[in-house]
C-alpha atoms as a PDB file:
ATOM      1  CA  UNK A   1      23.721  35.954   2.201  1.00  0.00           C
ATOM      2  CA  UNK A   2      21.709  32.766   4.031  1.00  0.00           C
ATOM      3  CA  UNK A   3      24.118  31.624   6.549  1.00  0.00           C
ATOM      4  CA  UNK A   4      24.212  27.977   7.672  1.00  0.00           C
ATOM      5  CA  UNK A   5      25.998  27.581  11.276  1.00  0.00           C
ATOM      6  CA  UNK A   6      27.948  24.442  12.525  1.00  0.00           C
ATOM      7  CA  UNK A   7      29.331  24.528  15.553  1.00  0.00           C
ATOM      8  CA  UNK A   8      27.458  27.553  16.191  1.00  0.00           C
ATOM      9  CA  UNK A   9      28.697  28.095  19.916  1.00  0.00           C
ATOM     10  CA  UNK A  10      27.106  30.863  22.033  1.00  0.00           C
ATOM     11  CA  UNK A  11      26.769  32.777  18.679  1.00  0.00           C
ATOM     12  CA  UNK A  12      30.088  35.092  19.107  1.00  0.00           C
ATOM     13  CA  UNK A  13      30.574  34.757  15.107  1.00  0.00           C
ATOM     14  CA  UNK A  14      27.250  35.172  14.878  1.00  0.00           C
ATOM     15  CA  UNK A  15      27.082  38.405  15.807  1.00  0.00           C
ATOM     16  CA  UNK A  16      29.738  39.240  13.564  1.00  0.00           C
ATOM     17  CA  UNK A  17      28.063  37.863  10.624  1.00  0.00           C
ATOM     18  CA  UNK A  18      24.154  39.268  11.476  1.00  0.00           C
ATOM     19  CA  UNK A  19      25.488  42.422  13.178  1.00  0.00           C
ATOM     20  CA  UNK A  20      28.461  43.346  10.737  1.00  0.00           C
ATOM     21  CA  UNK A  21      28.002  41.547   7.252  1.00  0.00           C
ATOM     22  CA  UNK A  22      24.108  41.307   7.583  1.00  0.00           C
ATOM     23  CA  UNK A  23      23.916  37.729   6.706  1.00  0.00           C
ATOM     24  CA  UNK A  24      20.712  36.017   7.387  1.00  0.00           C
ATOM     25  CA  UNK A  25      21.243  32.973  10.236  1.00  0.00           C
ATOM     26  CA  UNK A  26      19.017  29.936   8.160  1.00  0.00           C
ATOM     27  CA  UNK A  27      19.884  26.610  10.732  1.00  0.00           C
ATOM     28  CA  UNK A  28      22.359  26.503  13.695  1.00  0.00           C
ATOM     29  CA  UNK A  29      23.932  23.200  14.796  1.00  0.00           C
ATOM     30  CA  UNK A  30      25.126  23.285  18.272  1.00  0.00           C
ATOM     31  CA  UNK A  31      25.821  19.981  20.244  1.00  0.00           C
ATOM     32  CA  UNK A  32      26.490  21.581  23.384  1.00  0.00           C
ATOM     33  CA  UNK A  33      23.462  21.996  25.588  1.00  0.00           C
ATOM     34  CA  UNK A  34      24.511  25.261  27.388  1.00  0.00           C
ATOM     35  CA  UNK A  35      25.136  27.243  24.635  1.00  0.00           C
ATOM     36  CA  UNK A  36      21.928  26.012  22.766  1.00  0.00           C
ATOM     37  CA  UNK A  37      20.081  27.697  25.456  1.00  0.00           C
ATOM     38  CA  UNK A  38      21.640  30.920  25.032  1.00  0.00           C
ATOM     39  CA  UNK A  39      21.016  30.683  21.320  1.00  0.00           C
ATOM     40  CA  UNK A  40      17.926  30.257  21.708  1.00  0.00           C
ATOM     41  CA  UNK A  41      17.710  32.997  23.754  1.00  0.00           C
ATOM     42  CA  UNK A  42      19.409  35.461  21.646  1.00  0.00           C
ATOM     43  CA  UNK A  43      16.899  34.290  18.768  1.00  0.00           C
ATOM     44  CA  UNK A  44      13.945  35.300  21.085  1.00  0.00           C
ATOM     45  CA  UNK A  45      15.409  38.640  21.732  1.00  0.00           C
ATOM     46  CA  UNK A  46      15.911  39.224  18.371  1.00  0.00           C
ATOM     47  CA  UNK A  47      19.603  39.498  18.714  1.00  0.00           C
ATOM     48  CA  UNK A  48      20.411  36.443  16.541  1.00  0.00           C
ATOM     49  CA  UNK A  49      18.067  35.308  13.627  1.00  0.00           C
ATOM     50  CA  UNK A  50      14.675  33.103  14.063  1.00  0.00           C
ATOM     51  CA  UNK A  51      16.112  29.758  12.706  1.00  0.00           C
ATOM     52  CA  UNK A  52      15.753  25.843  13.720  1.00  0.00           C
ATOM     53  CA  UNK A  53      18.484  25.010  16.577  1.00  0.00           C
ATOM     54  CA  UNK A  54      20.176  21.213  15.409  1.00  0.00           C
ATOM     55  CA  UNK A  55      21.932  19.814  18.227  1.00  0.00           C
ATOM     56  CA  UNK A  56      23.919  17.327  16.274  1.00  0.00           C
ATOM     57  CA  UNK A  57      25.956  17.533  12.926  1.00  0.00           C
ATOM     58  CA  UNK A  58      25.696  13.943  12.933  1.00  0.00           C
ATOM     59  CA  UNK A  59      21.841  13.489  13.315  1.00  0.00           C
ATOM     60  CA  UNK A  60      21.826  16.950  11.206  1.00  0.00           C
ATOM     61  CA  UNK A  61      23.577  14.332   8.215  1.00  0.00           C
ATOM     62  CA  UNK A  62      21.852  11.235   8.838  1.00  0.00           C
ATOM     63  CA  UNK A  63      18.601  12.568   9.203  1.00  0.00           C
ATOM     64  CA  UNK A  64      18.457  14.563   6.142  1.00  0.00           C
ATOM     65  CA  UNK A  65      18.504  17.977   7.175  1.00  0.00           C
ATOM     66  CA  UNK A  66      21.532  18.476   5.356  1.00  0.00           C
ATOM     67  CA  UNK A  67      20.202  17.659   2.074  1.00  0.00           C
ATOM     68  CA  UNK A  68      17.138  19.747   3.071  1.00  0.00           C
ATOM     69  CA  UNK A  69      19.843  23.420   3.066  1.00  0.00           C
ATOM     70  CA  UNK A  70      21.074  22.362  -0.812  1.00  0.00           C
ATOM     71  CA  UNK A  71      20.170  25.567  -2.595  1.00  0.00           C
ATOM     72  CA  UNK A  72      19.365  27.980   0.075  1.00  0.00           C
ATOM     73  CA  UNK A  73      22.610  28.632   1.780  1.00  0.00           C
ATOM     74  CA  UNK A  74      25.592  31.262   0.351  1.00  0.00           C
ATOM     75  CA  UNK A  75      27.606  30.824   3.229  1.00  0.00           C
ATOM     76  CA  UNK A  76      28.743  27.496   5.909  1.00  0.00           C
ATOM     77  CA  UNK A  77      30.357  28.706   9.066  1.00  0.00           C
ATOM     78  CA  UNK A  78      31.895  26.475  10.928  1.00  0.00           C
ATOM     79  CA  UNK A  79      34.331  26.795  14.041  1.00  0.00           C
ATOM     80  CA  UNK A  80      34.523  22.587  14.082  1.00  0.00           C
ATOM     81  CA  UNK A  81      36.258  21.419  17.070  1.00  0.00           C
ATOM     82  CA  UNK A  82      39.817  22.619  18.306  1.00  0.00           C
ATOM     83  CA  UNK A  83      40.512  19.886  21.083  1.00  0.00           C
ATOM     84  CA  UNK A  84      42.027  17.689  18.548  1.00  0.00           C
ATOM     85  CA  UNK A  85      44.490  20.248  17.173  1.00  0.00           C
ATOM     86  CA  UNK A  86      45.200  22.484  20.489  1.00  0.00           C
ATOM     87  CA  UNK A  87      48.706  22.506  21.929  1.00  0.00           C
ATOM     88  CA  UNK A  88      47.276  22.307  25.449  1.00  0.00           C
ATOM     89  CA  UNK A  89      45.669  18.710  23.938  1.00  0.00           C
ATOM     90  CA  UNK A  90      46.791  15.346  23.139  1.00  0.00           C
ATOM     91  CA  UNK A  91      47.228  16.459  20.091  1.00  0.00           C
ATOM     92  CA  UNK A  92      45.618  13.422  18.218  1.00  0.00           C
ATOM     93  CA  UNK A  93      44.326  15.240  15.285  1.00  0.00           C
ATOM     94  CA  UNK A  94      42.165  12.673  12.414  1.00  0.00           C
ATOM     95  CA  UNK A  95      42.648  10.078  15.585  1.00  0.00           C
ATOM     96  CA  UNK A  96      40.701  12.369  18.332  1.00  0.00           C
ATOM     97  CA  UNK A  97      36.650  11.513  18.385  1.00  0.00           C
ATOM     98  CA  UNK A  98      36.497  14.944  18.699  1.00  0.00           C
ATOM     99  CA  UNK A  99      37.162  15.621  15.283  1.00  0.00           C
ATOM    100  CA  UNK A 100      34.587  16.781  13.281  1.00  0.00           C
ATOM    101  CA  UNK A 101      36.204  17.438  10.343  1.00  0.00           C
ATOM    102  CA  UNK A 102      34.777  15.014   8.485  1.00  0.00           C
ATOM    103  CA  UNK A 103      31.065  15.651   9.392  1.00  0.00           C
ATOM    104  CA  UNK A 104      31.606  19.599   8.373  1.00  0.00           C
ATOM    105  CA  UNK A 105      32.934  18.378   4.624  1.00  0.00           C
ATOM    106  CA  UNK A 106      30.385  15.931   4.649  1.00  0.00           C
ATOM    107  CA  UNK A 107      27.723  18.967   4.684  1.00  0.00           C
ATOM    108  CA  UNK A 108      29.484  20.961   2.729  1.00  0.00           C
ATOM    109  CA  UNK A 109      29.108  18.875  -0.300  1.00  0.00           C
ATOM    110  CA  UNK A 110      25.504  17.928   0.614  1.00  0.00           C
ATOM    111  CA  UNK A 111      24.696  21.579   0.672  1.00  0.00           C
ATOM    112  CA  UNK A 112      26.743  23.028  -1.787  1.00  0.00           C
ATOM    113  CA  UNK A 113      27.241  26.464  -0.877  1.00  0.00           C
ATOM    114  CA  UNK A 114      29.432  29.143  -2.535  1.00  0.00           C
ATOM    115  CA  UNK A 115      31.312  30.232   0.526  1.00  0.00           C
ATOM    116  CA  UNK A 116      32.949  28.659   3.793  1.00  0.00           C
ATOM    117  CA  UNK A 117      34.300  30.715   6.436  1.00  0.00           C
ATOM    118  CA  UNK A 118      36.012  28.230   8.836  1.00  0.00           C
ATOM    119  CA  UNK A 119      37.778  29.046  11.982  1.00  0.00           C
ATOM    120  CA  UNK A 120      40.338  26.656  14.288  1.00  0.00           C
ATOM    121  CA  UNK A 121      43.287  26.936  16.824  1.00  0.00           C
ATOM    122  CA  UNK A 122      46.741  27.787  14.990  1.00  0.00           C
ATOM    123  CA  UNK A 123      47.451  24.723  16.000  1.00  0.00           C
ATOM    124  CA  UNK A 124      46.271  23.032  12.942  1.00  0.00           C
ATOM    125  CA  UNK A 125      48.473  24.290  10.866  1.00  0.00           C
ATOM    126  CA  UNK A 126      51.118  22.023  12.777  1.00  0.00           C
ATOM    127  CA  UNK A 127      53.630  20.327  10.323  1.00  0.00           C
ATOM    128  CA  UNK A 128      53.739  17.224  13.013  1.00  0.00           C
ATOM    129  CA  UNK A 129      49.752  15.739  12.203  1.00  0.00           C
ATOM    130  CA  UNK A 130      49.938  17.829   8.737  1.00  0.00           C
ATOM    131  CA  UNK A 131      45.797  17.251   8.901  1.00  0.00           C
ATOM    132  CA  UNK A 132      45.316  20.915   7.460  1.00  0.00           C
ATOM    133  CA  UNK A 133      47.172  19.315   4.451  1.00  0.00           C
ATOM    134  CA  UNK A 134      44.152  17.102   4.611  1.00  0.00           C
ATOM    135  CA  UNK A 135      42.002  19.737   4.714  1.00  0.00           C
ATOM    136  CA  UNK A 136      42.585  21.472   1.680  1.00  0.00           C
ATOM    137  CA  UNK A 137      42.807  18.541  -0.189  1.00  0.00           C
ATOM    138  CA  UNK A 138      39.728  17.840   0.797  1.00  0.00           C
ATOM    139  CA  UNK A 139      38.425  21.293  -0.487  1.00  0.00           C
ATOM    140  CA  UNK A 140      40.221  20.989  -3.576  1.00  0.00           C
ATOM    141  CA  UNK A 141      38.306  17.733  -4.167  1.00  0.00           C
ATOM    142  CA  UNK A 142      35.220  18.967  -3.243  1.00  0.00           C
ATOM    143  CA  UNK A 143      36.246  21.890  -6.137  1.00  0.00           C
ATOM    144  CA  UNK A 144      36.692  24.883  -3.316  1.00  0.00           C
ATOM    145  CA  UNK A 145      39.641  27.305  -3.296  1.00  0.00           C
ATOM    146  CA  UNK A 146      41.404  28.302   0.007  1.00  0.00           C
ATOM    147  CA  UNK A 147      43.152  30.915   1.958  1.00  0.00           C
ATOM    148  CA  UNK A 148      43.765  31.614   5.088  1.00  0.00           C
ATOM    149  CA  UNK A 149      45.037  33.789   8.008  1.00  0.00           C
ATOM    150  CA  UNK A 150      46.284  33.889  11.304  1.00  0.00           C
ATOM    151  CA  UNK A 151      44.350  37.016  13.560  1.00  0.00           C
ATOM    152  CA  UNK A 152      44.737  37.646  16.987  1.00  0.00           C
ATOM    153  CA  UNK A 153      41.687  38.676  19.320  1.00  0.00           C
ATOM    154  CA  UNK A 154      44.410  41.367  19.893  1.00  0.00           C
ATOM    155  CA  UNK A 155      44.643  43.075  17.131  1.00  0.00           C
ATOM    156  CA  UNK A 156      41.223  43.648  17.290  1.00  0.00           C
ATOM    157  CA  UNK A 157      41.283  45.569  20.129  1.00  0.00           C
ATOM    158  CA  UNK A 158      40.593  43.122  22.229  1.00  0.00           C
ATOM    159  CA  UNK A 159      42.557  42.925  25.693  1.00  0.00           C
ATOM    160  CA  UNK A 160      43.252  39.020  25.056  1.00  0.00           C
ATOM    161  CA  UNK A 161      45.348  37.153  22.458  1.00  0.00           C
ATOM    162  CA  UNK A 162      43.019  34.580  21.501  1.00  0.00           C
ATOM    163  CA  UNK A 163      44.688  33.820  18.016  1.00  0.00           C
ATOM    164  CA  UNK A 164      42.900  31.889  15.317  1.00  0.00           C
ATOM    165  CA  UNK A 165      42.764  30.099  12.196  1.00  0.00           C
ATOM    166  CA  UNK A 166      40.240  31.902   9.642  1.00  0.00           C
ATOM    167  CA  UNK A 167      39.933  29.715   6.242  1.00  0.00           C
ATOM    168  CA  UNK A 168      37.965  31.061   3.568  1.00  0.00           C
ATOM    169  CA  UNK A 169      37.159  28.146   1.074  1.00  0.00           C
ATOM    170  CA  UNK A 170      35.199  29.751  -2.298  1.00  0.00           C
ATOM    171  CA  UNK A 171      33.388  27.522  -4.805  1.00  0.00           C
ATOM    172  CA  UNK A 172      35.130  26.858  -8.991  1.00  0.00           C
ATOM    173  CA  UNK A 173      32.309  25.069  -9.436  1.00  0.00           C
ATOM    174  CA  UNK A 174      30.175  26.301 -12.752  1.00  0.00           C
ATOM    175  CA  UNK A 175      27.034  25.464 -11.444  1.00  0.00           C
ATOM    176  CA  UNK A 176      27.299  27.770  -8.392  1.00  0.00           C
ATOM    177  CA  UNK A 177      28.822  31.083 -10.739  1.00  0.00           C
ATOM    178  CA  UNK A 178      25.513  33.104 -10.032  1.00  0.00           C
ATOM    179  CA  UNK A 179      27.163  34.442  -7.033  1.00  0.00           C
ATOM    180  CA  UNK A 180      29.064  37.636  -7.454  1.00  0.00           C
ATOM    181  CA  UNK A 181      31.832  37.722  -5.111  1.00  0.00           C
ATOM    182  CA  UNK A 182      33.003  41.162  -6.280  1.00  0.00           C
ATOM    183  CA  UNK A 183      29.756  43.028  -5.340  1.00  0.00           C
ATOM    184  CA  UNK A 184      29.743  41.271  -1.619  1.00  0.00           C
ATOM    185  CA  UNK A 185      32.637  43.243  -0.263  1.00  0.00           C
ATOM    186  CA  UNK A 186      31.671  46.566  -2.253  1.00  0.00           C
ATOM    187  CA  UNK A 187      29.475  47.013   0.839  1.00  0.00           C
ATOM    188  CA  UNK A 188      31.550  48.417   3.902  1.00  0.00           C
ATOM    189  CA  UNK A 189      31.720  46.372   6.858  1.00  0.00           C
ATOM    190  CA  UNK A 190      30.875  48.000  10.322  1.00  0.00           C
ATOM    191  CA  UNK A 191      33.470  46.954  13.525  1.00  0.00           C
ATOM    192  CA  UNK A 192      33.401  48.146  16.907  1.00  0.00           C
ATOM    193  CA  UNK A 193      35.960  51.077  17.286  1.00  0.00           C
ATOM    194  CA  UNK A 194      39.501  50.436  16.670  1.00  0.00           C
ATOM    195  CA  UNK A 195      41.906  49.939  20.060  1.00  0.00           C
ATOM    196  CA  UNK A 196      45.087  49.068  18.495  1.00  0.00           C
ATOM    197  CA  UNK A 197      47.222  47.611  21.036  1.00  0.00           C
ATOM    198  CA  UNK A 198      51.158  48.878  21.513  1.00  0.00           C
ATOM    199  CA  UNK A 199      52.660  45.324  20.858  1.00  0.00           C
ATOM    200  CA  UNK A 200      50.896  44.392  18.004  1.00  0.00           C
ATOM    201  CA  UNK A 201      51.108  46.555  14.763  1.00  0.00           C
ATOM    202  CA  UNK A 202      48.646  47.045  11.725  1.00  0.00           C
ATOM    203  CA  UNK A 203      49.842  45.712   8.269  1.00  0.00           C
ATOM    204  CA  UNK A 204      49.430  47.394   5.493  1.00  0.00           C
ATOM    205  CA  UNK A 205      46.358  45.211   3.966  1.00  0.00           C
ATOM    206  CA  UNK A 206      44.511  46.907   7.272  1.00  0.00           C
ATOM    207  CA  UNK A 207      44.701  50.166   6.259  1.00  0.00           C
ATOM    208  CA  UNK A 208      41.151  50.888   5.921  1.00  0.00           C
ATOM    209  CA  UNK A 209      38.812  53.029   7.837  1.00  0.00           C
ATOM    210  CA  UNK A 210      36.237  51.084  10.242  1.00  0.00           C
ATOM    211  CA  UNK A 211      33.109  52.914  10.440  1.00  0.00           C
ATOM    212  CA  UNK A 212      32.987  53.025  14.352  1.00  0.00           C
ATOM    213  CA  UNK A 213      30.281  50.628  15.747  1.00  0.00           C
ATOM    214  CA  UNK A 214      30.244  49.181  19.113  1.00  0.00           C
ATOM    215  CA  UNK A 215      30.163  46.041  19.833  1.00  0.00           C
ATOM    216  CA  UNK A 216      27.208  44.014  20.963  1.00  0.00           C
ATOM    217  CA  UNK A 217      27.243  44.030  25.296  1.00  0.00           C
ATOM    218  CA  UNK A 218      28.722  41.326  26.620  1.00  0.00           C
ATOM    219  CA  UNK A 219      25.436  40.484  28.449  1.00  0.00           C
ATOM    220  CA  UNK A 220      23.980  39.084  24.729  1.00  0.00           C
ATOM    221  CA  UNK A 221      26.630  37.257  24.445  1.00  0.00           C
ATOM    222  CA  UNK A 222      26.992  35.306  27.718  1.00  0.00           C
ATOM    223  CA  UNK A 223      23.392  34.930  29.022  1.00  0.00           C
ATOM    224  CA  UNK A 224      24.198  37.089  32.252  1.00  0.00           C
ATOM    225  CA  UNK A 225      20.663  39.038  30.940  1.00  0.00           C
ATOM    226  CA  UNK A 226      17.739  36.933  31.237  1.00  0.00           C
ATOM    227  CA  UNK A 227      20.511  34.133  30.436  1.00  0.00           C
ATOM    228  CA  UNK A 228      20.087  30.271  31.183  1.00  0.00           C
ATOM    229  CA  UNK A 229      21.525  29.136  34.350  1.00  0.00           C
ATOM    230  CA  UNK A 230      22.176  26.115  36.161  1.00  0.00           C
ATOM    231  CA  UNK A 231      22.957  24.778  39.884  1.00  0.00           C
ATOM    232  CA  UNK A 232      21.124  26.583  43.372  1.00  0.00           C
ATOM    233  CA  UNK A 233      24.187  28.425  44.002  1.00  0.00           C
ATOM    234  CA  UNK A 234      24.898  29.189  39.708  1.00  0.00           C
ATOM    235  CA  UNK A 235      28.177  27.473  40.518  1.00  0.00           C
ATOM    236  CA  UNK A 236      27.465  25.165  37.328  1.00  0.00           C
ATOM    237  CA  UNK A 237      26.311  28.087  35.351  1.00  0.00           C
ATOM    238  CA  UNK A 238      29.234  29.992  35.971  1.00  0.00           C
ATOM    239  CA  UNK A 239      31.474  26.953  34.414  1.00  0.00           C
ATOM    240  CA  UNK A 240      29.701  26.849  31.388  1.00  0.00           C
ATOM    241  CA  UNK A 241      29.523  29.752  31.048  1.00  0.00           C
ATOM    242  CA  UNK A 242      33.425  30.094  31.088  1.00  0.00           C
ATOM    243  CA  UNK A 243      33.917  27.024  29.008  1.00  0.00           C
ATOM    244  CA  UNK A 244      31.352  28.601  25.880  1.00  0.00           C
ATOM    245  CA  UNK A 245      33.765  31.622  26.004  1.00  0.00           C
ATOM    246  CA  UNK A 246      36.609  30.318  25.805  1.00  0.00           C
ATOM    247  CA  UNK A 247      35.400  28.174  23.273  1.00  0.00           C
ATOM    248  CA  UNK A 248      34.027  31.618  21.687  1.00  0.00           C
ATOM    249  CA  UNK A 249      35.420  33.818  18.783  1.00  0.00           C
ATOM    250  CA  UNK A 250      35.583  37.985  19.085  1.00  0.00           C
ATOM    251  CA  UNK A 251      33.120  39.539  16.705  1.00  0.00           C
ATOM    252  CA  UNK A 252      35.275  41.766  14.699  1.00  0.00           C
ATOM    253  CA  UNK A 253      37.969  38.890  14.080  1.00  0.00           C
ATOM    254  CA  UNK A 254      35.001  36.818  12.032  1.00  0.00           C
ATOM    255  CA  UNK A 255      34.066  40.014  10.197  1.00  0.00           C
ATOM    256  CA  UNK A 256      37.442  41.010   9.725  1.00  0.00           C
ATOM    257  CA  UNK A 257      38.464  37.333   8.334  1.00  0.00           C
ATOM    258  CA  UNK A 258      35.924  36.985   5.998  1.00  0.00           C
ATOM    259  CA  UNK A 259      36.774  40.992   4.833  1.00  0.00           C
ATOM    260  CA  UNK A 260      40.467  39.817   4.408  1.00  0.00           C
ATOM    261  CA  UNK A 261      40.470  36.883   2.769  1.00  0.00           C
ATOM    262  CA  UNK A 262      37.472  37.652   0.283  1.00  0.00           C
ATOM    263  CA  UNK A 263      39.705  40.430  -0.911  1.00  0.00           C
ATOM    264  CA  UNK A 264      42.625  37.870  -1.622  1.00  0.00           C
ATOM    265  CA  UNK A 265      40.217  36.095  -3.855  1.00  0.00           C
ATOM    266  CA  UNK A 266      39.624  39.240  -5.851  1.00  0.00           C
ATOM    267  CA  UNK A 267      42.979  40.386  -5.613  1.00  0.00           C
ATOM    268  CA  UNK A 268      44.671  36.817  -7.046  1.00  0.00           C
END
C-alpha cells in the first residue's frame, strides 16, 4: 500500500512499515528539524523510500498538499503528539497547543484513505480528559471503524517497556470498497527474532510463527552512520538525538499493531 506519514519522527515505524509490510513511503511530515535530517538521510541511503519531506501538518493543510494525496494513499500513519496526553505532562489534552489531533483528522478526510494506523501514550485512554472519546467520535463521523491495543516495546523483545497506544481506524465508506482488506494480511509479516521476556507472557492471539528477520541496526535509525550532527563537541547532537528516540516507536510493535488489529476487523 502508498503510505502517507505524519509525524513521521526519525522513521522507527517506518521501518516497520517499508521493511516488514512493504508499504511504499509517498510524503512524510515531520516538524522537527533533527529528525528531518535523518529522514532525509535514510531516503538517500535507500533505507526509507524517495518521497517529499513536509515539515509542517499545518502548512501541509493550508497549502494544499493535503488535497494533492486524495486518491493515492491506502494507508495514514500518524504517531500525533503525546505531550498533551503523557502522565509525566500537564496533562492538558484538547487544551495543550501541542495537540495535533485536529490537524491529523483534518487530513484524513482531505485524503481519504482506507486505513489509519495511529499510535499515542496509554495515557490517552485516561477517563479524566476522556479526549480518546473524542477521538473515535471523530472517526465515526468521518465514517472510520476503530480498534485498538495496548503493546509494550517489551513484549517485543525489546529490553524497554515503552508501552503504546496502536489504533487502527478502517474506512465503511462505499466509495473506498475497492480495497480488499482480507488479501492484505494473507501475506506473512517478517519481525526480528522473537526474545520473549520472563515477566511478560504471550496471549493466545500471538501464537503465530515470526519468520526470523533482524532488525534494521540501530545506526539507520539514529544517524550515528553518516548521521546529522550538531554542536563542536556533538553535545547538541547527542540531545536530539535522545529526544527523537524517545519520541520513537520499536519496529516490530508498528508491524505487529497493524497485524493485530487488521485481524480483529476480519475476525468481527
Amino acid at each position: 500500500m502508498n503510505e502517507l506519514s505524519l509525524f513521521s519522527g526519525a522513521g522507527g515505524g517506518l521501518l516497520a512499515t517499508k521493511h516488514f509490510l512493504n508499504w511504499r513511503t509517498i510524503g512524510y511530515v515531520e516538524f522537527n528539524n533533527y529528525c528531518q535530517q535523518v529522514l532525509a538521510q535514510r531516503i538517500k541511503d535507500g533505507t526509507l523510500d524517495e518521497a517529499p519531506i513536509f515539515t509542517d501538518i499545518r502548512a501541509f493543510i493550508d497549502e494544499g498538499y493535503a488535497d494533492a494525496y486524495k486518491g493515492m494513499v491506502g494507508v495514514i500513519s500518524a504517531g500525533f503528539p503525546c505531550q498533551p496526553f503523557s502522565v509525566a505532562g500537564e496533562k492538558k489534552a484538547k487544551d495543550d497547543a501541542r495537540n495535533m489531533w485536529p490537524q491529523t483528522l483534518d487530513v484524513i478526510r482531505r485524503v481519504r484513505p482506507r486505513y489509519c494506523l495511529l499510535e499515542n501514550v496509554p495515557g490517552l485512554l485516561s477517563r479524566k480528559h476522556r479526549y480518546f472519546e473524542t477521538i473515535l467520535k471523530d472517526l465515526a463521523e468521518s465514517r472510520y471503524n476503530a480498534k485498538w491495543k495496548v503493546i509494550s516495546a517489551a513484549e517485543m523483545g525489546a529490553p524497554h517497556k515503552r508501552d503504546r497506544l496502536f489504533i487502527m481506524a478502517h474506512s465503511n465508506s462505499e466509495g473506498l470498497e475497492g480495497w480488499n482488506s482480507q488479501s492484505l494480511c494473507q501475506r506473512p509479516i517478517k519481525l526480528s527474532t522473537w526474545q520473549r521476556s520472563p515477566q511478560v507472557s504471550r496471549p493466545n492471539e500471538r501464537q503465530h510463527e515470526w519468520e526470523s528477520r533482524r532488525t534494521i541496526s540501530k545506526s539507520k535509525l539514529c544517524g550515528t552512520t553518516n548521521g546529522p550532527r550538531s554542536g563542536v563537541d556533538s553535545t547538541a547532537h547527542r540531545v536530539d538525538r535522545l529526544r527523537m528516540l524517545g519520541n520513537g516507536c520499536y519496529p516490530d510493535q508498528v508491524a505487529f499493531a497493524y497485524y493485530t488489529l487488521n485481524k480483529r476487523f476480519i475476525n468481527g
